[in-house]
C-alpha atoms as a PDB file:
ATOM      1  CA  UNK A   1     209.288  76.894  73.954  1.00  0.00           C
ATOM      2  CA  UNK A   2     213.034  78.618  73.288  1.00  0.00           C
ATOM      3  CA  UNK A   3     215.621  77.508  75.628  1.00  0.00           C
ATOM      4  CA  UNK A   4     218.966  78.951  76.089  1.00  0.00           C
ATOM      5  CA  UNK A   5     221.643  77.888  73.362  1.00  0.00           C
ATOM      6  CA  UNK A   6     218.487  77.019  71.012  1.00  0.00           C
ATOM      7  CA  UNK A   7     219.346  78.375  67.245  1.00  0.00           C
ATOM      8  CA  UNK A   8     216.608  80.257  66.090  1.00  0.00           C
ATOM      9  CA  UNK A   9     215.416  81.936  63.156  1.00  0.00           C
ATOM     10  CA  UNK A  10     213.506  85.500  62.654  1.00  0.00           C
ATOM     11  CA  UNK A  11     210.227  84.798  60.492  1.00  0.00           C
ATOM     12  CA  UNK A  12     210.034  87.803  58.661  1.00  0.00           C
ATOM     13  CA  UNK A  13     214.249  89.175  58.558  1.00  0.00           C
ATOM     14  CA  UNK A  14     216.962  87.320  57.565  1.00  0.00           C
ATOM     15  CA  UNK A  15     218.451  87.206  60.786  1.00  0.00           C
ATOM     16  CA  UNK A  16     220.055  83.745  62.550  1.00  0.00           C
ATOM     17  CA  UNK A  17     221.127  83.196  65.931  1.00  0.00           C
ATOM     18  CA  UNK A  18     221.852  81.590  69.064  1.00  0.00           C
ATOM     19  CA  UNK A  19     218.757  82.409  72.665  1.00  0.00           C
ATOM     20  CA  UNK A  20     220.825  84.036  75.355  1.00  0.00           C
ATOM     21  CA  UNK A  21     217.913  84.310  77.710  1.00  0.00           C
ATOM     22  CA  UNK A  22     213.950  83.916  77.534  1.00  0.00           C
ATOM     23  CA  UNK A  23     211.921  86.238  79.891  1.00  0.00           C
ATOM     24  CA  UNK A  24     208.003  85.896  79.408  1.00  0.00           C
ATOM     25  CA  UNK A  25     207.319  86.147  75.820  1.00  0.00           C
ATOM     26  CA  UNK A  26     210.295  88.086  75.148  1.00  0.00           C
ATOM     27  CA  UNK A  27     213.491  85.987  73.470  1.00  0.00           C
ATOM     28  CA  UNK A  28     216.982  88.077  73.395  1.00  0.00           C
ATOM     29  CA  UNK A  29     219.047  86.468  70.886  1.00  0.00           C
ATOM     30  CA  UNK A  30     222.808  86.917  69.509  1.00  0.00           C
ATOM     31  CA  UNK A  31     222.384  86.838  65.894  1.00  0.00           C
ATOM     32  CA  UNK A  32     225.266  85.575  63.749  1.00  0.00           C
ATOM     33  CA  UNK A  33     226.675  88.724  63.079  1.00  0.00           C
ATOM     34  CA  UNK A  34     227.239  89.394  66.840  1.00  0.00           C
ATOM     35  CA  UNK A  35     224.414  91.816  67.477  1.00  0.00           C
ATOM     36  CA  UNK A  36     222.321  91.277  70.615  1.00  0.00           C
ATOM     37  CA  UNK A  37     218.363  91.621  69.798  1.00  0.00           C
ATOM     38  CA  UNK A  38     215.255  90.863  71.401  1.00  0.00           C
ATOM     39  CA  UNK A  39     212.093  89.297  69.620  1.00  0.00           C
ATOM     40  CA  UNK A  40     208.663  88.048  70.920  1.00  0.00           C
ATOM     41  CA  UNK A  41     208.608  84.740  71.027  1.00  0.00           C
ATOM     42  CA  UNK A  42     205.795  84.161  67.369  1.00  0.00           C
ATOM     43  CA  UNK A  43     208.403  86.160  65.726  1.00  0.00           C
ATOM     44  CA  UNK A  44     210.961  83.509  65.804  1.00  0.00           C
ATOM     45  CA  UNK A  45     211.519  79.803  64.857  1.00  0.00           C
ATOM     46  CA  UNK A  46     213.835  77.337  65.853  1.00  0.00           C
ATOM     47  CA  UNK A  47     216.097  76.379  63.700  1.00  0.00           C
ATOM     48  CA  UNK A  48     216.923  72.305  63.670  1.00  0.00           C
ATOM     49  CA  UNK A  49     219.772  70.637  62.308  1.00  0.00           C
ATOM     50  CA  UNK A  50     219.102  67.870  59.920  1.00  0.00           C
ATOM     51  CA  UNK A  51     220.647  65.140  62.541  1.00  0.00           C
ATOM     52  CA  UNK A  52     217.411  66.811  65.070  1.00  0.00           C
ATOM     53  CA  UNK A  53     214.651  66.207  62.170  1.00  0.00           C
ATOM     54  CA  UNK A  54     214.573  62.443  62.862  1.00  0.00           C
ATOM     55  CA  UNK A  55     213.634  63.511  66.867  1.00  0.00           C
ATOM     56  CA  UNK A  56     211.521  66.124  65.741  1.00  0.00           C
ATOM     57  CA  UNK A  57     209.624  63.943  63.831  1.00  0.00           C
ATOM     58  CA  UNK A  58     209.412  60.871  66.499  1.00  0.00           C
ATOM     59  CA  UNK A  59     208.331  63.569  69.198  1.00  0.00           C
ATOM     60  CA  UNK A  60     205.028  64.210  66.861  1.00  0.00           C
ATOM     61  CA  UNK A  61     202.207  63.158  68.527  1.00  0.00           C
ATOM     62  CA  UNK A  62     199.702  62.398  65.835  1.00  0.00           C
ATOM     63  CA  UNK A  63     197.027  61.100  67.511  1.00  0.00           C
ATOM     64  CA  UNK A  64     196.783  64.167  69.215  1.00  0.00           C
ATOM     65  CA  UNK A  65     196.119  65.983  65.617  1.00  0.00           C
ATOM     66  CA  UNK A  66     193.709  62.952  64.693  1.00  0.00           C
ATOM     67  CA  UNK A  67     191.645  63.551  67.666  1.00  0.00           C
ATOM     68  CA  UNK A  68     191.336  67.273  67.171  1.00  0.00           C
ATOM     69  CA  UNK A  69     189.990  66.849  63.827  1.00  0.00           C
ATOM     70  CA  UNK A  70     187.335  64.368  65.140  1.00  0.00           C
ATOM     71  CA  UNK A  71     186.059  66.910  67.498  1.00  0.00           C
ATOM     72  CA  UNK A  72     183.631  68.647  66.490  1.00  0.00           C
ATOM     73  CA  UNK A  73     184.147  72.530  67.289  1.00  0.00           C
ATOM     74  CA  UNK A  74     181.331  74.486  69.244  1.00  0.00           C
ATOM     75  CA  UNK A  75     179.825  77.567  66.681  1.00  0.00           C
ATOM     76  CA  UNK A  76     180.356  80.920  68.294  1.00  0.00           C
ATOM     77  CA  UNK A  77     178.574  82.945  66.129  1.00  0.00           C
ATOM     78  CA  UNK A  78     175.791  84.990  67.476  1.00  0.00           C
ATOM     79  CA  UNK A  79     172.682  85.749  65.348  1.00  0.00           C
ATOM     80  CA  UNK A  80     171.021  88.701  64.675  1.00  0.00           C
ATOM     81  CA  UNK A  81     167.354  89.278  65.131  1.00  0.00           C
ATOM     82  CA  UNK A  82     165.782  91.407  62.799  1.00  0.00           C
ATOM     83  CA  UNK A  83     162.348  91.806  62.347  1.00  0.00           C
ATOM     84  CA  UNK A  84     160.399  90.402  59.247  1.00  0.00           C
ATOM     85  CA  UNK A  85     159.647  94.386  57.932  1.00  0.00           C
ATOM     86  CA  UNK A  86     162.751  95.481  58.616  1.00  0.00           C
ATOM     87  CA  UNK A  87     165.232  96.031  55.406  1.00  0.00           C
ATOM     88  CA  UNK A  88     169.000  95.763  55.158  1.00  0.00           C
ATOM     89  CA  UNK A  89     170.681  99.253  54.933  1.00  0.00           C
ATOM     90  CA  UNK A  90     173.612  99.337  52.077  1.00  0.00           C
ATOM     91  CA  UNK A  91     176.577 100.262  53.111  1.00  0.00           C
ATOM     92  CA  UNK A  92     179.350 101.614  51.310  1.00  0.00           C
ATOM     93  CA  UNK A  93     182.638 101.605  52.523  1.00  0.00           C
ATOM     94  CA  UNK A  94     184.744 104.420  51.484  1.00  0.00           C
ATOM     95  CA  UNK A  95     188.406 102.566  52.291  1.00  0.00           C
ATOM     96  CA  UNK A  96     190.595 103.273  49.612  1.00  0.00           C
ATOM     97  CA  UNK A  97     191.651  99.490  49.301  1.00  0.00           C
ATOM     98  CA  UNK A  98     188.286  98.727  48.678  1.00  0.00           C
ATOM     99  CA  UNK A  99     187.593 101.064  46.021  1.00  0.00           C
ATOM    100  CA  UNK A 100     190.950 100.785  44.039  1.00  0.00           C
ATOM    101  CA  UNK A 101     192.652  97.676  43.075  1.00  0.00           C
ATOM    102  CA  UNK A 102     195.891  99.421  43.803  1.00  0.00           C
ATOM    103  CA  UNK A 103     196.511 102.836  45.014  1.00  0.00           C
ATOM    104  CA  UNK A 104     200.214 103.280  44.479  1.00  0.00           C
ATOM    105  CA  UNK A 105     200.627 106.425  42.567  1.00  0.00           C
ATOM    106  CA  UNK A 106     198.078 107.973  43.865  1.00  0.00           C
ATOM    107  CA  UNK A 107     198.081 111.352  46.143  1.00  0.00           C
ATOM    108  CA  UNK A 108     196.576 111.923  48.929  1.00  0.00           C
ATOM    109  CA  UNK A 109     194.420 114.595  47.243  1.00  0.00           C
ATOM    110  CA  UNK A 110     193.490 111.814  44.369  1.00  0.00           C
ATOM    111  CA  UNK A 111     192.208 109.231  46.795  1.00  0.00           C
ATOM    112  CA  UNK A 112     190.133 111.806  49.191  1.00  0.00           C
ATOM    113  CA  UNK A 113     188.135 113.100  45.676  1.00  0.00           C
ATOM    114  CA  UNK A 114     187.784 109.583  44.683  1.00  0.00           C
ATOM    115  CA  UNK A 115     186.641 108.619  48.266  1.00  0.00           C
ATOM    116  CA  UNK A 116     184.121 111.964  48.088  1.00  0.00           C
ATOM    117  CA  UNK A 117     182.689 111.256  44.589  1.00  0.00           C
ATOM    118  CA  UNK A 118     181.891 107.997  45.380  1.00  0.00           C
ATOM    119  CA  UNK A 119     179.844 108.764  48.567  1.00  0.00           C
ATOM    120  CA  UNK A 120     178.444 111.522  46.176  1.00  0.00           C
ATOM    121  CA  UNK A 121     177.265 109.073  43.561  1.00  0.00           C
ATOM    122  CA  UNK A 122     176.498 106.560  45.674  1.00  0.00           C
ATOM    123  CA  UNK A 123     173.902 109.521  48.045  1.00  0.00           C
ATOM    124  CA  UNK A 124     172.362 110.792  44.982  1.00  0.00           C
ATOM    125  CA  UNK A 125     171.528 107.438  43.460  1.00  0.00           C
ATOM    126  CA  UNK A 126     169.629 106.280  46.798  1.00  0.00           C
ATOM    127  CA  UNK A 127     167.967 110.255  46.728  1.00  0.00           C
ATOM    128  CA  UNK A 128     166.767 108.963  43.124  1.00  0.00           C
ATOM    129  CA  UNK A 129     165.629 105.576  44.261  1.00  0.00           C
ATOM    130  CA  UNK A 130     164.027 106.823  47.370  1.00  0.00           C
ATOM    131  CA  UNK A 131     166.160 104.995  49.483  1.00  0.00           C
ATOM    132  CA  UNK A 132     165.848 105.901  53.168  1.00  0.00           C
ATOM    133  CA  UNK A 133     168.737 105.259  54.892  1.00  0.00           C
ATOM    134  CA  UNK A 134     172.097 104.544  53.876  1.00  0.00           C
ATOM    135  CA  UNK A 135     175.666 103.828  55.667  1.00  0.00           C
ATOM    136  CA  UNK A 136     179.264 105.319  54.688  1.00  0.00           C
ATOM    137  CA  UNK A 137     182.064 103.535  56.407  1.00  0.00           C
ATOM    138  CA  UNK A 138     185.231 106.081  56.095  1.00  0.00           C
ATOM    139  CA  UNK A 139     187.172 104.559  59.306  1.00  0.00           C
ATOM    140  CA  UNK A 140     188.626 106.837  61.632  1.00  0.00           C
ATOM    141  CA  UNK A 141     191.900 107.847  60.819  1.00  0.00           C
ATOM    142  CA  UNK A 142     192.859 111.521  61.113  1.00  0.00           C
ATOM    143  CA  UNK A 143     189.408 112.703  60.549  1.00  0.00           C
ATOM    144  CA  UNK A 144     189.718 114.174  56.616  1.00  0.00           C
ATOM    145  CA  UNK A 145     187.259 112.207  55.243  1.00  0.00           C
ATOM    146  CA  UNK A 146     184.792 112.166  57.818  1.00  0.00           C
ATOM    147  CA  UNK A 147     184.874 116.371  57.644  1.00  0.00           C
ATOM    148  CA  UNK A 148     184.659 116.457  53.914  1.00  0.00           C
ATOM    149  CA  UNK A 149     182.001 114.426  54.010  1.00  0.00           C
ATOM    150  CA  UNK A 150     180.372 116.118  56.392  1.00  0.00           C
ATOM    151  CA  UNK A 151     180.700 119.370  54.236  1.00  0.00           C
ATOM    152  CA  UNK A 152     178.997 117.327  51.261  1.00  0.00           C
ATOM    153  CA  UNK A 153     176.173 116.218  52.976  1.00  0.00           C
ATOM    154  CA  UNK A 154     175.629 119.284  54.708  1.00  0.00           C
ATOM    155  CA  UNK A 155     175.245 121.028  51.064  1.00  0.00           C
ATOM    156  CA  UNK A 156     172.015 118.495  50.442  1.00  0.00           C
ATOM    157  CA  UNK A 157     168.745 120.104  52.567  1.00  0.00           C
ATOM    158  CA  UNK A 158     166.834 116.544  51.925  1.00  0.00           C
ATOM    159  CA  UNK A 159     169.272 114.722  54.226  1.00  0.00           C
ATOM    160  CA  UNK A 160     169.809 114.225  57.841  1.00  0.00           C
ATOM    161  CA  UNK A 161     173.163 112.730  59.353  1.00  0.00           C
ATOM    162  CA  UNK A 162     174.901 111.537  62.565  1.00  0.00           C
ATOM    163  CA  UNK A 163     177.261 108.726  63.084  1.00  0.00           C
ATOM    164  CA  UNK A 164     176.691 105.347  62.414  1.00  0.00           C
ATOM    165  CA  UNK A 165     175.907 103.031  65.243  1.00  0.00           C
ATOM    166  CA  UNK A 166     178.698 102.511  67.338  1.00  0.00           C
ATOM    167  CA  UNK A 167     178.591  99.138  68.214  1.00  0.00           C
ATOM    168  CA  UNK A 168     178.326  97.833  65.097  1.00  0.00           C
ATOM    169  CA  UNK A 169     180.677 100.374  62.862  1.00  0.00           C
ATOM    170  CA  UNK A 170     182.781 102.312  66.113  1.00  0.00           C
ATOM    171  CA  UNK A 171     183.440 105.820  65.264  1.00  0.00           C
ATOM    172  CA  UNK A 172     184.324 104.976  61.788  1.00  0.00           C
ATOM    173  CA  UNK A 173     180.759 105.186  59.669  1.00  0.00           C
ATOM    174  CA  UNK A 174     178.066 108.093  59.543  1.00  0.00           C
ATOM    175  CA  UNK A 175     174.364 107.016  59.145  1.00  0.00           C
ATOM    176  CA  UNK A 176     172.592 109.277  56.071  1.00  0.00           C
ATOM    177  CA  UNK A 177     168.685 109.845  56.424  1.00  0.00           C
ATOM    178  CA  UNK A 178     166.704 110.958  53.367  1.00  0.00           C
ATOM    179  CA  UNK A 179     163.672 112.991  53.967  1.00  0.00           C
ATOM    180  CA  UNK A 180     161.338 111.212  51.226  1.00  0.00           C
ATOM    181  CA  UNK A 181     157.977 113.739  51.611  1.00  0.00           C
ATOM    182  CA  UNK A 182     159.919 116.579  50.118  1.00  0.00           C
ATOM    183  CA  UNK A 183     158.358 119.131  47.645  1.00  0.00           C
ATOM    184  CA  UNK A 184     161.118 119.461  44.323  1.00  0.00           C
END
């Protein structure tokens, strides 16, 4: 793809320069300014002089793009069975990003009570509405969240917990279990 002497571009710095070697997906380039640097290969972009557009745009093979599009791609989705009885389980995911619209300003104290009250609200309404099993998705991470909420769910005595399924959610999601034949 890069050849020595190419002039290349870095996609996301404004950095310019000339490919002194290529090894495997590695590209060390001199940039302009004289520094030496080495990139993977989708971080840069050749750069082509006006005079080169003409080739550049004779070398496009367009059939090959035409023919692509008239292929029809095989699905590769895989299905899953559930049973006719068998109800969805909400779940909530505690992520900050998907709670927030923006959390700039925020401390890290602000966004763990935020992330807490919500699961809090979010338990107590399916404890109201009899709900029987619900999912919090609070990633992995350094483990806060997981532990506080652990704490809060440990304070209910009509709940069970344990985490989540791990080949659908990994480590990051606890499964909550509400005992519904309990005397108030």
């Amino acid at each position: 793809m890069f050849n020595k002497g190419d002039e290349v571009s870095v996609l996301d710095e404004a950095v310019n320069g000339v490919v002194l070697f290529v090894k495997e997906d590695q590209v060390t380039i001199e940039s302009t300014d004289g520094f030496t640097m080495t990139f993977f290969v989708n971080e840069l972009i050749k750069v082509h002089n006006s005079s080169n557009l003409m080739n550049s745009i004779k070398s496009f093979n367009s059939g090959e793009i035409n023919k692509e599009k008239e292929e029809p791609k095989p699905r590769s989705f895989v299905k899953e069975r559930k049973e006719k009885r068998e109800i969805s389980v909400p779940e909530f995911d505690l992520h900050i990003e998907k709670l927030v619209p923006n959390k700039r300003g925020m401390s890290n104290y602000d966004i763990l009570t935020l992330q807490t009250e919500t699961a809090k609200r979010h338990l107590e309404f399916a404890i109201r509405n009899r709900i029987p099993k619900i999912v919090f998705i609070h990633g992995v991470g350094e483990g806060v969240l997981k532990a506080e909420l652990d704490f809060l769910f440990g304070r209910y005595d009509t709940i069970s917990f344990q985490d989540a399924n791990y080949q659908k959610y990994g480590l990051g999601a606890t499964e909550v279990y509400i005992k519904q034949n309990t005397k108030l």
